[in-house]
N, C-alpha and C. Protein backbone atom coordinates (compact mmCIF):
# COMPACT_ATOMS: atom_id res chain seq x y z
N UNK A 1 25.75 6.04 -4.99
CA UNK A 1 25.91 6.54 -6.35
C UNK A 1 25.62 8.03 -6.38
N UNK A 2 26.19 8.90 -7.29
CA UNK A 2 26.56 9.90 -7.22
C UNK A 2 25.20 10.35 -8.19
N UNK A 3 24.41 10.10 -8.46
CA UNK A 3 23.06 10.65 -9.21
C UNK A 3 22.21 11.60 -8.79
N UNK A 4 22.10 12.85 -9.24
CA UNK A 4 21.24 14.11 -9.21
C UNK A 4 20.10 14.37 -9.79
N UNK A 5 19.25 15.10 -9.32
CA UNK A 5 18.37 15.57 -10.19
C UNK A 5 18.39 16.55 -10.69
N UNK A 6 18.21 17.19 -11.80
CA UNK A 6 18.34 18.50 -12.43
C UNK A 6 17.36 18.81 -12.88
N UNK A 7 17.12 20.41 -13.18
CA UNK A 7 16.08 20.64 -14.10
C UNK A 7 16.88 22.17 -15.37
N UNK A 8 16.69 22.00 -16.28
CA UNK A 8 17.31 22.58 -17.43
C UNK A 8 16.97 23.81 -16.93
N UNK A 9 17.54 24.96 -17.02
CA UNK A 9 16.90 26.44 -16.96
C UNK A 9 16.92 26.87 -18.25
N UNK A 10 17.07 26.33 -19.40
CA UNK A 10 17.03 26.75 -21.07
C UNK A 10 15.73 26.08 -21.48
N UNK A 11 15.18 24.50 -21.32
CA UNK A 11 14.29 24.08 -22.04
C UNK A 11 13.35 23.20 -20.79
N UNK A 12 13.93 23.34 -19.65
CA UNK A 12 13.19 23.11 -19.00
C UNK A 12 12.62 21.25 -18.45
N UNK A 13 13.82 20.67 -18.92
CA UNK A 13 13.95 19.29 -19.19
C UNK A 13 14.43 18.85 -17.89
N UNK A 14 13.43 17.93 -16.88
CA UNK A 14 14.05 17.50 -15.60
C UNK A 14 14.66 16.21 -15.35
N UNK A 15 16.00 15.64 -15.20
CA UNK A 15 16.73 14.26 -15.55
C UNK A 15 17.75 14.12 -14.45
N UNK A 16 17.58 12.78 -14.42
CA UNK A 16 18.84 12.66 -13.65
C UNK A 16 20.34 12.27 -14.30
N UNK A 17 21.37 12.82 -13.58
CA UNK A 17 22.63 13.06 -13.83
C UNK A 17 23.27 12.02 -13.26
N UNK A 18 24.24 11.31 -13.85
CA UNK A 18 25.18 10.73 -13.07
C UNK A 18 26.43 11.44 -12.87
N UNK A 19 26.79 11.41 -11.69
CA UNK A 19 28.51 12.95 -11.85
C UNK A 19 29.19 12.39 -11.12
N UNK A 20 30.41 11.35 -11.63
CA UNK A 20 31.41 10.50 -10.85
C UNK A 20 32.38 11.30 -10.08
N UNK A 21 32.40 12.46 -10.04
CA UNK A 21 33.28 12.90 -9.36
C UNK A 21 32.17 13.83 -8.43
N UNK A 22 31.04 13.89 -8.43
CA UNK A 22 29.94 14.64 -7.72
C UNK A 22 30.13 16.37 -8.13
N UNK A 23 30.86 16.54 -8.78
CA UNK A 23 30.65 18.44 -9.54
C UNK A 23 29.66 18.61 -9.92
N UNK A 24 28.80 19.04 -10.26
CA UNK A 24 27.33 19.68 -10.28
C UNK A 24 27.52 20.79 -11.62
N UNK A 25 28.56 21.41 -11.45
CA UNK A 25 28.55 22.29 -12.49
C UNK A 25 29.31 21.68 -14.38
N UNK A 26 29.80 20.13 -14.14
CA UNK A 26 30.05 19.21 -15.47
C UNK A 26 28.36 18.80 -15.68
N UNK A 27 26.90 19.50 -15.08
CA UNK A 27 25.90 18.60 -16.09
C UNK A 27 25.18 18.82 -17.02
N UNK A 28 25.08 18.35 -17.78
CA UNK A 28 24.53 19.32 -19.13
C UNK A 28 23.34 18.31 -19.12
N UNK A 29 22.48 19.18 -20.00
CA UNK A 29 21.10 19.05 -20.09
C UNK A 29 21.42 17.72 -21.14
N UNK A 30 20.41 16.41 -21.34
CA UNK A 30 20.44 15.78 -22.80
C UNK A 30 19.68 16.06 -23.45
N UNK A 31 18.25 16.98 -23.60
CA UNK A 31 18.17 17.52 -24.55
C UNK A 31 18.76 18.23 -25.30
N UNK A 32 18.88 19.40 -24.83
CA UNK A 32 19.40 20.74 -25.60
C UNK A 32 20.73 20.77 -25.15
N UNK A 33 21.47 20.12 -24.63
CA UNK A 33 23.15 20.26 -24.39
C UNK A 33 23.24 21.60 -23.35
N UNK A 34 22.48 22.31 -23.02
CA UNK A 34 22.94 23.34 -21.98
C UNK A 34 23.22 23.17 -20.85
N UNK A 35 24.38 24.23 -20.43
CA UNK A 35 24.85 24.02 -19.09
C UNK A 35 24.38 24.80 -18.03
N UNK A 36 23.05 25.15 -18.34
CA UNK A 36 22.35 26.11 -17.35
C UNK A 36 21.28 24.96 -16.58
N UNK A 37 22.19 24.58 -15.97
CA UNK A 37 21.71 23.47 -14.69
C UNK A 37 21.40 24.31 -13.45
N UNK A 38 19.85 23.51 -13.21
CA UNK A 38 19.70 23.83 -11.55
C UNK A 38 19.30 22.52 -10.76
N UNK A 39 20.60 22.48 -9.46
CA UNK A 39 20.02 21.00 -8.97
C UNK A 39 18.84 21.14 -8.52
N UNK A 40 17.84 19.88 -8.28
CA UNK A 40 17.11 19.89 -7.26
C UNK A 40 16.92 19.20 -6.47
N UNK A 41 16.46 19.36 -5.32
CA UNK A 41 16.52 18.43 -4.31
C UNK A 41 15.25 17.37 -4.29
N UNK A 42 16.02 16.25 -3.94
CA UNK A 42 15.10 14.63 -4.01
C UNK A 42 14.97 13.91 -3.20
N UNK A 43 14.25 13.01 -2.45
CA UNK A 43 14.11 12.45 -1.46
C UNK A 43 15.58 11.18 -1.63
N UNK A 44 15.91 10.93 -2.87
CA UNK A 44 17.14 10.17 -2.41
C UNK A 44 18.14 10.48 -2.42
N UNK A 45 18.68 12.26 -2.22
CA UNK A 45 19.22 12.46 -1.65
C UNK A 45 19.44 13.24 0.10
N UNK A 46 18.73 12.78 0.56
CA UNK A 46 18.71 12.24 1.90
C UNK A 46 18.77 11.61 2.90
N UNK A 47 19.99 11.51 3.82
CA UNK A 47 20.38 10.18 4.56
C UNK A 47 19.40 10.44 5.86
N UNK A 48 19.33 8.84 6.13
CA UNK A 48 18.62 8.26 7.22
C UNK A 48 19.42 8.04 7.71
N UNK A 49 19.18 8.93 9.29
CA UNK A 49 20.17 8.38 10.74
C UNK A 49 19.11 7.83 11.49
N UNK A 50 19.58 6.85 11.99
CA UNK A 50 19.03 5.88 13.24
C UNK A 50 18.73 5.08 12.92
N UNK A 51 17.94 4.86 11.06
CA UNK A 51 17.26 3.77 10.75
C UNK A 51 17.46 2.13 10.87
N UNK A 52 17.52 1.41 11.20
CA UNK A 52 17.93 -0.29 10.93
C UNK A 52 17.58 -0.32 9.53
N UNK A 53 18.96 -1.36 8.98
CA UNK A 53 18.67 -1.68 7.61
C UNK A 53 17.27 -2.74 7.70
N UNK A 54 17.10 -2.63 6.38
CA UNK A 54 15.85 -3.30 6.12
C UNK A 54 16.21 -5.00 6.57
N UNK A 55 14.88 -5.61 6.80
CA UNK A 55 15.03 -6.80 7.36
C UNK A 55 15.96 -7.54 8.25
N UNK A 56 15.94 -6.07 9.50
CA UNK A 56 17.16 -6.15 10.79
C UNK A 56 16.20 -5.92 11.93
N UNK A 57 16.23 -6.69 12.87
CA UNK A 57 15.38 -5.89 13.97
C UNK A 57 16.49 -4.53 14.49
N UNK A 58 15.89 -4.53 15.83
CA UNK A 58 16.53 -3.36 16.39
C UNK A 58 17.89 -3.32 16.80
N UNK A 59 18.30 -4.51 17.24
CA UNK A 59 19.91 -4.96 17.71
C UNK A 59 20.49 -5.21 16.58
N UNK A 60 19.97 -5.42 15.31
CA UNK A 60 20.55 -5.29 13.68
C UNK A 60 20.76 -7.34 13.63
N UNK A 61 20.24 -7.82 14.12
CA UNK A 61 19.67 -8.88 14.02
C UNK A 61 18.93 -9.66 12.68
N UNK A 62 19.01 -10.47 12.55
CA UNK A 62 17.92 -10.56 11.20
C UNK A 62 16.98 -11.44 11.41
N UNK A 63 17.20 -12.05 12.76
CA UNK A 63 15.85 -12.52 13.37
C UNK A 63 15.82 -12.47 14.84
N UNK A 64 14.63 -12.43 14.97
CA UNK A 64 14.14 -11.75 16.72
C UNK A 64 14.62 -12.30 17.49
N UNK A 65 15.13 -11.67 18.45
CA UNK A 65 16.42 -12.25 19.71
C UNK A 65 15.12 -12.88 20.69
N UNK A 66 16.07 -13.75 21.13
CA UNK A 66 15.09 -15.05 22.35
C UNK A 66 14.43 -13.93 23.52
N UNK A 67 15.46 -12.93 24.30
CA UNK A 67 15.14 -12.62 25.03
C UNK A 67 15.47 -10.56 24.99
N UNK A 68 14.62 -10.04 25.82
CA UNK A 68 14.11 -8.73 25.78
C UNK A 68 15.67 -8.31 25.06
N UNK A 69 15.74 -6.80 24.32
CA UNK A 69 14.49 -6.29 24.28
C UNK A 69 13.88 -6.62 23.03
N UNK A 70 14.33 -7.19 22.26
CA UNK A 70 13.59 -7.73 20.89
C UNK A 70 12.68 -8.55 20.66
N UNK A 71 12.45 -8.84 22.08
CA UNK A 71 11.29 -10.48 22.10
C UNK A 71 10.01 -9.62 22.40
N UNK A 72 9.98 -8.69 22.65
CA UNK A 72 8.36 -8.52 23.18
C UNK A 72 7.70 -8.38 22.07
N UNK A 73 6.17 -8.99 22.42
CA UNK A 73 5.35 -9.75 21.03
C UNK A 73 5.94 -9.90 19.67
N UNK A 74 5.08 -9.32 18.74
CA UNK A 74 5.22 -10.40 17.29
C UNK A 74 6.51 -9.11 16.64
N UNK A 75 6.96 -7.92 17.28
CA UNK A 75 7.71 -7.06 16.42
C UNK A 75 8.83 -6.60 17.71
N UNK A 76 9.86 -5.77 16.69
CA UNK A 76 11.18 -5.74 17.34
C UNK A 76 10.88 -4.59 18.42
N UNK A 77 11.40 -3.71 19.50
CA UNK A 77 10.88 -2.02 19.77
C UNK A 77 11.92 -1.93 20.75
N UNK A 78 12.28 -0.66 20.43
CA UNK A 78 13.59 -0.06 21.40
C UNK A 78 12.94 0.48 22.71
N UNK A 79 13.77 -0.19 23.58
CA UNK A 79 12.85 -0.02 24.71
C UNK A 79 13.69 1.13 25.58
């Protein structure tokens, strides 16, 4: 989803934006209607490389393989 964070440079109002086409410069403030937008940067917009989705071991599995490398003890580890 295409959602930003902004913070107003007129009133100072920090919100997030939805912008279906991702333009940055269509966001207006909902307080005060101004278009003196500044994005800012947010931790969700930041991609994770390498990560396994959640509740995947390491081979992207969703439960622990019989034999190495996902079997050693009680958790998955790239060996």
């Amino acid at each position: 989803m295409p959602i930003y964070d902004f913070k107003c440079g007129e009133c100072g109002t920090v919100s997030e934006i939805l912008l279906l086409d991702g333009d940055t410069a269509k966001a207006v403030c909902p307080d005060c209607g101004s278009k003196h937008m500044e994005k800012l940067i947010s931790a969700f917009n930041t991609v994770n490389r390498g990560a396994n989705p959640p509740g995947t071991t390491c081979c992207g599995r969703d439960e622990r393989c019989d034999k190495p490398p996902c079997s050693q003890g009680e958790s998955c580890y790239k060996g």
